[in-house]
C-alpha atoms as a PDB file:
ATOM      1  CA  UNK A   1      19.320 -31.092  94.463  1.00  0.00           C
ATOM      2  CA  UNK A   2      16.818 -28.458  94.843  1.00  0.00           C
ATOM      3  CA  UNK A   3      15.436 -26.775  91.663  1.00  0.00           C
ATOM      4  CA  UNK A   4      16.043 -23.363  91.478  1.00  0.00           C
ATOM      5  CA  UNK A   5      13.189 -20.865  91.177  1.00  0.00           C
ATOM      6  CA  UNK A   6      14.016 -19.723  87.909  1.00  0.00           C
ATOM      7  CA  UNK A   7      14.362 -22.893  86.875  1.00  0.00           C
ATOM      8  CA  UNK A   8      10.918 -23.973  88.036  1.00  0.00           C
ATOM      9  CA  UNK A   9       9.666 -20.734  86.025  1.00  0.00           C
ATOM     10  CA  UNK A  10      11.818 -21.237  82.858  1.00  0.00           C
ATOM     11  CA  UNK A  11      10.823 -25.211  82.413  1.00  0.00           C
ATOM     12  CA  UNK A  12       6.955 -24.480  81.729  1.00  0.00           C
ATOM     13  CA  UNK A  13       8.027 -20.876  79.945  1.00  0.00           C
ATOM     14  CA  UNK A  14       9.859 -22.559  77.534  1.00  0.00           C
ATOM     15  CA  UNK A  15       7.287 -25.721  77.023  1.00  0.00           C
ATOM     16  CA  UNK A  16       4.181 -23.611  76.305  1.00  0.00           C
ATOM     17  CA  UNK A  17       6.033 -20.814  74.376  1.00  0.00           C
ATOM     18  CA  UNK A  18       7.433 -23.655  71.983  1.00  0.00           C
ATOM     19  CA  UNK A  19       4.281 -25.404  72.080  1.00  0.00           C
ATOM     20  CA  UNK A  20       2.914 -22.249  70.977  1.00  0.00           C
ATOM     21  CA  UNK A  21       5.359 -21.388  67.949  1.00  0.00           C
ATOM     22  CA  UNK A  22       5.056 -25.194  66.911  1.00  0.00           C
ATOM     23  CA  UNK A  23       0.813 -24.964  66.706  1.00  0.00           C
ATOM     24  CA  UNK A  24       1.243 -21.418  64.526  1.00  0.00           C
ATOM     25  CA  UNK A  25       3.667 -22.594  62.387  1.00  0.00           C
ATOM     26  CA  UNK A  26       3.322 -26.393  62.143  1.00  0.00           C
ATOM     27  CA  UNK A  27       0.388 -25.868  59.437  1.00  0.00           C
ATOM     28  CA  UNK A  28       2.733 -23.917  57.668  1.00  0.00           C
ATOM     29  CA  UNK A  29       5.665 -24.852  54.614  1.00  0.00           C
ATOM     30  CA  UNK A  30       8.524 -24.192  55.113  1.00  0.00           C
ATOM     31  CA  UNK A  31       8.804 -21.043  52.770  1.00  0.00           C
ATOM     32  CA  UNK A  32       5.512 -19.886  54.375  1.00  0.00           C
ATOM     33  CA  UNK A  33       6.812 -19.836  57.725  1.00  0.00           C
ATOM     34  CA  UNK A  34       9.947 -18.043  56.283  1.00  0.00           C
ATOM     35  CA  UNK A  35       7.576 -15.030  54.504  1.00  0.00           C
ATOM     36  CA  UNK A  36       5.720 -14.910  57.424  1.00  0.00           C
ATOM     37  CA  UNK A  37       4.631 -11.676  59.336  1.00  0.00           C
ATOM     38  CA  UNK A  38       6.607 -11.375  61.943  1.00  0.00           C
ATOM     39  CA  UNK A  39       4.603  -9.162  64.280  1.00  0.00           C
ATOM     40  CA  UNK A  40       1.698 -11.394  63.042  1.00  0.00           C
ATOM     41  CA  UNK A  41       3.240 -14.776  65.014  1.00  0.00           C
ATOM     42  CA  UNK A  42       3.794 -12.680  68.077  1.00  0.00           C
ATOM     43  CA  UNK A  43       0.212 -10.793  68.582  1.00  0.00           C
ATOM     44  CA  UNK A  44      -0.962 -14.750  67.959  1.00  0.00           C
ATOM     45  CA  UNK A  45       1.436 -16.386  70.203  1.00  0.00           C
ATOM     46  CA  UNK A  46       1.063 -13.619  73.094  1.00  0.00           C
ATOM     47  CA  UNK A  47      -2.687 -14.821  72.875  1.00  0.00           C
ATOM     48  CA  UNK A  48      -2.199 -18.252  73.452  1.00  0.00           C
ATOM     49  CA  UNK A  49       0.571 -18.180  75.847  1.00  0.00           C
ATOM     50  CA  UNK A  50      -1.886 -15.593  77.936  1.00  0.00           C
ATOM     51  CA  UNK A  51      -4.408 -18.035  77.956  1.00  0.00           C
ATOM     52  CA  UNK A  52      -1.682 -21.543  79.091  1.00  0.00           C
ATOM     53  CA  UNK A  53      -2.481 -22.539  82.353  1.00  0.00           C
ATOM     54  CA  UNK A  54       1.033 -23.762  82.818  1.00  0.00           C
ATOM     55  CA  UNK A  55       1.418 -20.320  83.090  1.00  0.00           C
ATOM     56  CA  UNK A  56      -1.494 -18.694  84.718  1.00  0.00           C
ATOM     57  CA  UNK A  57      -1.230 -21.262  87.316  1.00  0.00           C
ATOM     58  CA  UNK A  58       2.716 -20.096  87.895  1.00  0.00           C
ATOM     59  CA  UNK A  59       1.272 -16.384  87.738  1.00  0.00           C
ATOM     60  CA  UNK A  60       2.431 -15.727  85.391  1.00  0.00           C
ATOM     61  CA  UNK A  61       1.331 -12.696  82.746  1.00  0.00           C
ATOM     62  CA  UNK A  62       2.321 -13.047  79.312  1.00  0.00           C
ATOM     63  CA  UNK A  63       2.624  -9.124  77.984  1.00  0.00           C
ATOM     64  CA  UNK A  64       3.798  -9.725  74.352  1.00  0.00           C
ATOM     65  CA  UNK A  65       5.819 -12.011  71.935  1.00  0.00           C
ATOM     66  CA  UNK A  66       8.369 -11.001  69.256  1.00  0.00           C
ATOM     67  CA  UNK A  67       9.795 -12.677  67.153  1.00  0.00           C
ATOM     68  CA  UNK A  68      13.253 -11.465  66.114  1.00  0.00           C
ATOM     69  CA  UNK A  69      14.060 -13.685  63.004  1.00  0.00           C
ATOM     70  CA  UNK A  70      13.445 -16.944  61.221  1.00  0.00           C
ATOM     71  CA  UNK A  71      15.897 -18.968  59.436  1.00  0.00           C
ATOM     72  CA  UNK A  72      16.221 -22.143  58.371  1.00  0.00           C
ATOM     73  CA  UNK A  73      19.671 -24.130  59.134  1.00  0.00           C
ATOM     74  CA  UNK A  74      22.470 -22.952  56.173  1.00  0.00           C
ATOM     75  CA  UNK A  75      21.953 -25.739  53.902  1.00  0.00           C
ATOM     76  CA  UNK A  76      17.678 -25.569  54.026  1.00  0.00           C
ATOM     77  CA  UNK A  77      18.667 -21.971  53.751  1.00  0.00           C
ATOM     78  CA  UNK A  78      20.699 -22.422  50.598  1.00  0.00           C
ATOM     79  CA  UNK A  79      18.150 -25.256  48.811  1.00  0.00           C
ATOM     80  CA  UNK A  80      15.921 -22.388  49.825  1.00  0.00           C
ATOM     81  CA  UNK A  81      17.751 -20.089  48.253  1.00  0.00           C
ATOM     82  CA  UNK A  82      18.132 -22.264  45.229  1.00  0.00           C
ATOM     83  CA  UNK A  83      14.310 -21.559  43.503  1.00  0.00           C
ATOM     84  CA  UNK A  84      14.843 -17.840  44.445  1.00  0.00           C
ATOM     85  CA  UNK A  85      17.498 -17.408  42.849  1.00  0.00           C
ATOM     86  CA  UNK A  86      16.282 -19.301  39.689  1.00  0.00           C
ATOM     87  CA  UNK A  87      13.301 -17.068  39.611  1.00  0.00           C
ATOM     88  CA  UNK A  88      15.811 -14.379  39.820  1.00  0.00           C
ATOM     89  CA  UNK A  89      17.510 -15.523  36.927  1.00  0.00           C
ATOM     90  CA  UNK A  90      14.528 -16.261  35.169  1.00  0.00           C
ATOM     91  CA  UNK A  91      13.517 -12.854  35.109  1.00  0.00           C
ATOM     92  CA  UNK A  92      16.123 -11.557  34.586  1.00  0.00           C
ATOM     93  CA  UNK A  93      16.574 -13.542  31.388  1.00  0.00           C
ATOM     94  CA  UNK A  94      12.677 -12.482  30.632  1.00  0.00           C
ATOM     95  CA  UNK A  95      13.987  -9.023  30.918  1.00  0.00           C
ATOM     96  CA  UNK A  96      16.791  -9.417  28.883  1.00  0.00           C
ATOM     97  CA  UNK A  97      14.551 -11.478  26.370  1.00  0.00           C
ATOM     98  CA  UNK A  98      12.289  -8.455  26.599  1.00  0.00           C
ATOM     99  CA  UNK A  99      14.388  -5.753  25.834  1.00  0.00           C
ATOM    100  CA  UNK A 100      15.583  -7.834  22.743  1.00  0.00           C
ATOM    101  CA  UNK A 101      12.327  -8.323  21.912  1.00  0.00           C
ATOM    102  CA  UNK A 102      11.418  -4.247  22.361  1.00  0.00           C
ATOM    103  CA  UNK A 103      14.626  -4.034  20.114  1.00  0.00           C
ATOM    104  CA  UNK A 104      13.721  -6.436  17.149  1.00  0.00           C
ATOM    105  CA  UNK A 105      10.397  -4.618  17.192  1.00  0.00           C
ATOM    106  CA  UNK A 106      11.364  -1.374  17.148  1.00  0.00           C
ATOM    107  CA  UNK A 107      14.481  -2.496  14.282  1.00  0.00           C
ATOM    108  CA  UNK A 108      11.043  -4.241  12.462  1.00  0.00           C
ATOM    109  CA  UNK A 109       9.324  -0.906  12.649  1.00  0.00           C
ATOM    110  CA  UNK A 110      11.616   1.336  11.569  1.00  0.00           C
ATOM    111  CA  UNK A 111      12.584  -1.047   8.334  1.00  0.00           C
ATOM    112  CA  UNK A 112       8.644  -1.006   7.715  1.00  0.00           C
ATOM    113  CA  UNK A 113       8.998   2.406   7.730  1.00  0.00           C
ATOM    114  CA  UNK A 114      11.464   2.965   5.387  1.00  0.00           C
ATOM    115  CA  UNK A 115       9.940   0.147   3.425  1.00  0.00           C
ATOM    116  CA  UNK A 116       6.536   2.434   3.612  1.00  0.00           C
ATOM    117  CA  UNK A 117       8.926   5.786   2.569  1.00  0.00           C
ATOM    118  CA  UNK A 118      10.398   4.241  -0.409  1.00  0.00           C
ATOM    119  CA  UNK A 119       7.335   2.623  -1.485  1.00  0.00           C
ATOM    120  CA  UNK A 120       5.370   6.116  -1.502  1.00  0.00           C
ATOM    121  CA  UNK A 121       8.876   7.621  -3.098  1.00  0.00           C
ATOM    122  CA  UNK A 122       8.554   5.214  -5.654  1.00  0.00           C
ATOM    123  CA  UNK A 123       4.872   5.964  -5.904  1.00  0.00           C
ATOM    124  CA  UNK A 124       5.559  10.021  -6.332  1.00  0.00           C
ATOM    125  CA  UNK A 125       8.193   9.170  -8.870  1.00  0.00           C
ATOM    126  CA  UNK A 126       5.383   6.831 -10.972  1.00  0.00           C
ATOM    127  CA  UNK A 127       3.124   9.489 -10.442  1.00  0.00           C
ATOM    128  CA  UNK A 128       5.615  12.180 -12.099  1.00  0.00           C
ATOM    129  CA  UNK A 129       6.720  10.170 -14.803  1.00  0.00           C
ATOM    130  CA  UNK A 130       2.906   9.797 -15.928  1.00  0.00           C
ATOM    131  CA  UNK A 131       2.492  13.400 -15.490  1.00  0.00           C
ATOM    132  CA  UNK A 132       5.571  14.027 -17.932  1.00  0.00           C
ATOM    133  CA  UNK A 133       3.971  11.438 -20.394  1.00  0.00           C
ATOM    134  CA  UNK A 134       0.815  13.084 -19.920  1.00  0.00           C
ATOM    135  CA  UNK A 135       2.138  16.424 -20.351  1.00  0.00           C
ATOM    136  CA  UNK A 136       4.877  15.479 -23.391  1.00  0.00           C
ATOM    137  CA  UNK A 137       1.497  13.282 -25.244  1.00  0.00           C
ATOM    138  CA  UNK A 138      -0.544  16.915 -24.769  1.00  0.00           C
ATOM    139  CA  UNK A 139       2.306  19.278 -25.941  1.00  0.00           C
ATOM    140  CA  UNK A 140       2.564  16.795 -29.194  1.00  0.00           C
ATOM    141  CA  UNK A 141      -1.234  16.741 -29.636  1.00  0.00           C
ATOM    142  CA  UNK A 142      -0.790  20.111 -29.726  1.00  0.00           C
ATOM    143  CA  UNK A 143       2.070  20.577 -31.965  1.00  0.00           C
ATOM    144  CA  UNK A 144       0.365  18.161 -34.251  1.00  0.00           C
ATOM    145  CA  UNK A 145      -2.898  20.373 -34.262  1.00  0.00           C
ATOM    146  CA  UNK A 146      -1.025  23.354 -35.155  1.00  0.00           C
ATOM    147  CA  UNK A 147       1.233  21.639 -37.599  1.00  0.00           C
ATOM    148  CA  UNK A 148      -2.559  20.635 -39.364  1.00  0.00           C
ATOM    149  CA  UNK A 149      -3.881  24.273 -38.816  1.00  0.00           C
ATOM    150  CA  UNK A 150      -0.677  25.818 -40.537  1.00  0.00           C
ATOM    151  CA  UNK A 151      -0.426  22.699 -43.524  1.00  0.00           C
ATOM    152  CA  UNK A 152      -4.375  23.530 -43.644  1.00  0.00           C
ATOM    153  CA  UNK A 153      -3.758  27.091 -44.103  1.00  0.00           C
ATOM    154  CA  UNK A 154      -0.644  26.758 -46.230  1.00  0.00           C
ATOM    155  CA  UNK A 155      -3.421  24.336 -48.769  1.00  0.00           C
ATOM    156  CA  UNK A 156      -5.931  27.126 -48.429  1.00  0.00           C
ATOM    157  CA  UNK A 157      -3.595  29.799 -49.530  1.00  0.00           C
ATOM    158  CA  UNK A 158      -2.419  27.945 -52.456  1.00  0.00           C
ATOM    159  CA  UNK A 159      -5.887  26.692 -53.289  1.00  0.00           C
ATOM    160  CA  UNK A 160      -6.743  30.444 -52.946  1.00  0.00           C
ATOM    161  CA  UNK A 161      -3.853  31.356 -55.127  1.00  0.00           C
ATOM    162  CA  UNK A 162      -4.157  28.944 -57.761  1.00  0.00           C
ATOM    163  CA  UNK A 163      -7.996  29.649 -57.912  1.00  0.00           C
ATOM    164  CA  UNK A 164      -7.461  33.558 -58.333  1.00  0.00           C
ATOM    165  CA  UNK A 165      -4.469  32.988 -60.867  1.00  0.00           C
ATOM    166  CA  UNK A 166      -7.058  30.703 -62.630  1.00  0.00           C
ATOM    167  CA  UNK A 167      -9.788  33.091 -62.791  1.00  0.00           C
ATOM    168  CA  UNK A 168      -7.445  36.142 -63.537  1.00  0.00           C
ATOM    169  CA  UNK A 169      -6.502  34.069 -66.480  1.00  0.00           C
ATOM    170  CA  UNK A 170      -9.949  33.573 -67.356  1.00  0.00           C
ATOM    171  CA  UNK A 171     -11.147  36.795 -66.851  1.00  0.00           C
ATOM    172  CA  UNK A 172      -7.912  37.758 -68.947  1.00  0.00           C
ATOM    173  CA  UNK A 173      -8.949  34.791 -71.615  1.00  0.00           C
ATOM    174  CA  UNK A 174     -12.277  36.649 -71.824  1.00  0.00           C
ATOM    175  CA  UNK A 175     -11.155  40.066 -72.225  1.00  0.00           C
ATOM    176  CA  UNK A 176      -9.015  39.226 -75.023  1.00  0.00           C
ATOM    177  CA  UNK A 177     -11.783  37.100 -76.776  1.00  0.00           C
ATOM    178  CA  UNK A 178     -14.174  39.825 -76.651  1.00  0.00           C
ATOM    179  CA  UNK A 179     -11.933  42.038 -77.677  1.00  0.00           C
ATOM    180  CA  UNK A 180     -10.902  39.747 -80.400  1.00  0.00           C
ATOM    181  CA  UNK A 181     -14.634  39.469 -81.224  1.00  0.00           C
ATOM    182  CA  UNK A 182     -15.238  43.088 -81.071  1.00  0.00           C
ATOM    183  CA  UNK A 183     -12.450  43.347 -83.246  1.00  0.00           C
ATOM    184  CA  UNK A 184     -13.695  41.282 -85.710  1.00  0.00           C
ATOM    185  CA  UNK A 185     -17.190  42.545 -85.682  1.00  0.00           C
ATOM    186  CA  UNK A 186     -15.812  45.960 -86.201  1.00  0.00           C
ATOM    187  CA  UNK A 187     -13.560  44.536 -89.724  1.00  0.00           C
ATOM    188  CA  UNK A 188     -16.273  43.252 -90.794  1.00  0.00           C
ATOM    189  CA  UNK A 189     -17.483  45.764 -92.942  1.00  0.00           C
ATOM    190  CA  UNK A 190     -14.098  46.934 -93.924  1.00  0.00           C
ATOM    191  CA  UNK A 191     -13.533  47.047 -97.182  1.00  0.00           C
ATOM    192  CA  UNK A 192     -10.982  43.735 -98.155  1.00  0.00           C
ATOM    193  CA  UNK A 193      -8.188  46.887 -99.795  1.00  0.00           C
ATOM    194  CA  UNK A 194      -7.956  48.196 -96.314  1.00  0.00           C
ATOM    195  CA  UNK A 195      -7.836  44.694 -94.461  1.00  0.00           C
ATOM    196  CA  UNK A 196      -4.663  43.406 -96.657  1.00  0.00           C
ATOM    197  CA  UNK A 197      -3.125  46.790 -95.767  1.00  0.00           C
ATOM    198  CA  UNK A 198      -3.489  45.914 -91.966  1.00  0.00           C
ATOM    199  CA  UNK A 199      -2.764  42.287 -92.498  1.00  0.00           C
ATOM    200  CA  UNK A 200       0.595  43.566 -94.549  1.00  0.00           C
ATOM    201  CA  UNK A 201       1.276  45.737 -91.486  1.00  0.00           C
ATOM    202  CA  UNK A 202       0.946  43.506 -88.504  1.00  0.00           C
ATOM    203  CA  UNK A 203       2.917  41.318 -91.114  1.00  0.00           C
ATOM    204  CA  UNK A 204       5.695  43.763 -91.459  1.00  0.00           C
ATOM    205  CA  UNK A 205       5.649  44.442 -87.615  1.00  0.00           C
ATOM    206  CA  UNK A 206       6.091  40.637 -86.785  1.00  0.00           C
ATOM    207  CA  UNK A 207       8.746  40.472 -89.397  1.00  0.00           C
ATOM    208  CA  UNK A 208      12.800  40.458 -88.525  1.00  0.00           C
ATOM    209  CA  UNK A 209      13.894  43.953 -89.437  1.00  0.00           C
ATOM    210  CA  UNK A 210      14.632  43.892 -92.906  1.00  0.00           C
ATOM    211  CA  UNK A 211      17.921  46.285 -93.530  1.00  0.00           C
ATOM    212  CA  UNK A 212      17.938  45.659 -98.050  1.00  0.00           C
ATOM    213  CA  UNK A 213      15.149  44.510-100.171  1.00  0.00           C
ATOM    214  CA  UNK A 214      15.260  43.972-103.891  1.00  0.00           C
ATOM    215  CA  UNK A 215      12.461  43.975-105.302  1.00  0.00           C
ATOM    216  CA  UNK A 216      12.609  42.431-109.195  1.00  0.00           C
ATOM    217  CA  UNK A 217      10.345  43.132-111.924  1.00  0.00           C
ATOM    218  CA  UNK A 218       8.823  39.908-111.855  1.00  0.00           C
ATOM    219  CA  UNK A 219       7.823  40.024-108.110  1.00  0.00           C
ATOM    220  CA  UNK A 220       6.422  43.450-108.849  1.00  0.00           C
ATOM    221  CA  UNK A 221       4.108  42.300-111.693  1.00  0.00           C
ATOM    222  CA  UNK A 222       3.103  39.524-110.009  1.00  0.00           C
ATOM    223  CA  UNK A 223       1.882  41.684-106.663  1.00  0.00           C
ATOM    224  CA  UNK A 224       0.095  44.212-108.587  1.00  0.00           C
ATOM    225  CA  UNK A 225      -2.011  41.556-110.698  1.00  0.00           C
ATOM    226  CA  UNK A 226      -2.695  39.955-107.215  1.00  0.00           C
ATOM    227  CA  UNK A 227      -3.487  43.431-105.865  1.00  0.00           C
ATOM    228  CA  UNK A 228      -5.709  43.955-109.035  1.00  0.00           C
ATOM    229  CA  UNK A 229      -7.603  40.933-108.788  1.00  0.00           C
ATOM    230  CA  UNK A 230      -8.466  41.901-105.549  1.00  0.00           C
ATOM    231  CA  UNK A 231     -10.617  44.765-106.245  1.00  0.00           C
ATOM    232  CA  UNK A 232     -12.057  42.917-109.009  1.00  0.00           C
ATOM    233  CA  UNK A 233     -13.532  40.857-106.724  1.00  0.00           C
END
């Protein structure tokens, strides 16, 4: 059976065009090979098929390569498929661990913050309640200061009182001893007639009012001998 030219062309085509994927991807894994750039593996296998004798010697001109799609058979695919989605999953459970992480922070920082609020709240409120102890200790400093001015002043007056009643009644005290002296002085020469007669008066004025007196013989004799004896002397 004769071979058929196509045949004769499509024999060596296909040997050197697989030889030529095998050598670029052989040095590869398997997930390389699968990530790799597409248009990459043709520009590099158009070069070495254009330089295959198997060809050249055929005549024939390789003008370019492309590579469609690589995939492994389904169950590489799936064992491929296998880390992937695992990494997937993996960050997605980073995220997820992330966001509850963002959350616990941010729950953290806002119940520091309150913390921070009510400590400063309860710093204010300390800080007014010395204020009003400050404030009440100065108002009764003050009250007691003028409570001692006005029991100070009160103790002045009555010293001042007392001490002009006392010298009033001294000054008084004096007045009536030298009056009481002058009046002596000035009885002094007085004859002693004229002194009973003032003593008898300033007797009779200090007397009780005497409405009746009966005045007996006896009692008369004896006052006129007393009188009597008097100017004898």
């Amino acid at each position: 059976m004769e071979e058929q030219p196509l045949e004769a062309i499509a024999a060596p085509l296909h040997g050197a065009t697989t030889a030529a994927v095998v050598h670029l991807l052989q040095p590869r894994t398997l997930d390389e090979a699968l990530r790799a750039d597409l248009a990459e593996l043709g520009r590099a296998a158009t070069a070495m098929l254009a330089h295959d004798t198997r060809l050249t010697d055929l005549g024939i001109e390789i003008v370019g390569v492309r590579f469609s799609l690589l995939r492994a058979e389904p169950d590489v695919e799936r064992a491929l498929q296998t880390p992937a989605r695992e990494a997937i999953r993996q960050d997605a459970d980073k995220a997820t661990f992330a966001r509850r992480a963002v959350a616990v922070e941010r729950e953290a920082a806002i119940g520091e913050n309150e913390l921070t609020n009510q400590v400063e709240l309860a710093r204010r409120q300390e800080e007014l309640v010395q204020a009003r102890g400050r404030n009440a200790r100065i108002e009764a400093e003050q009250a007691a200061v003028a409570a001692t001015i006005a029991s100070e002043s009160d103790a002045d007056r009555v010293r001042t009182d007392a001490q002009a009643r006392a010298d009033a009644e001294r000054a008084l005290g004096e007045a009536a001893g030298a009056a009481e002296q002058a009046r002596m002085a000035a009885l002094q020469d007085v004859p002693v007639g004229i002194l009973t007669a003032l003593a008898l008066r300033e007797l009779a004025g200090s007397l009780p009012r005497i409405e009746h007196l009966t005045v007996t013989p006896d009692l008369l004799t004896d006052l006129v001998g007393r009188l009597g004896a008097r100017e004898g002397r």
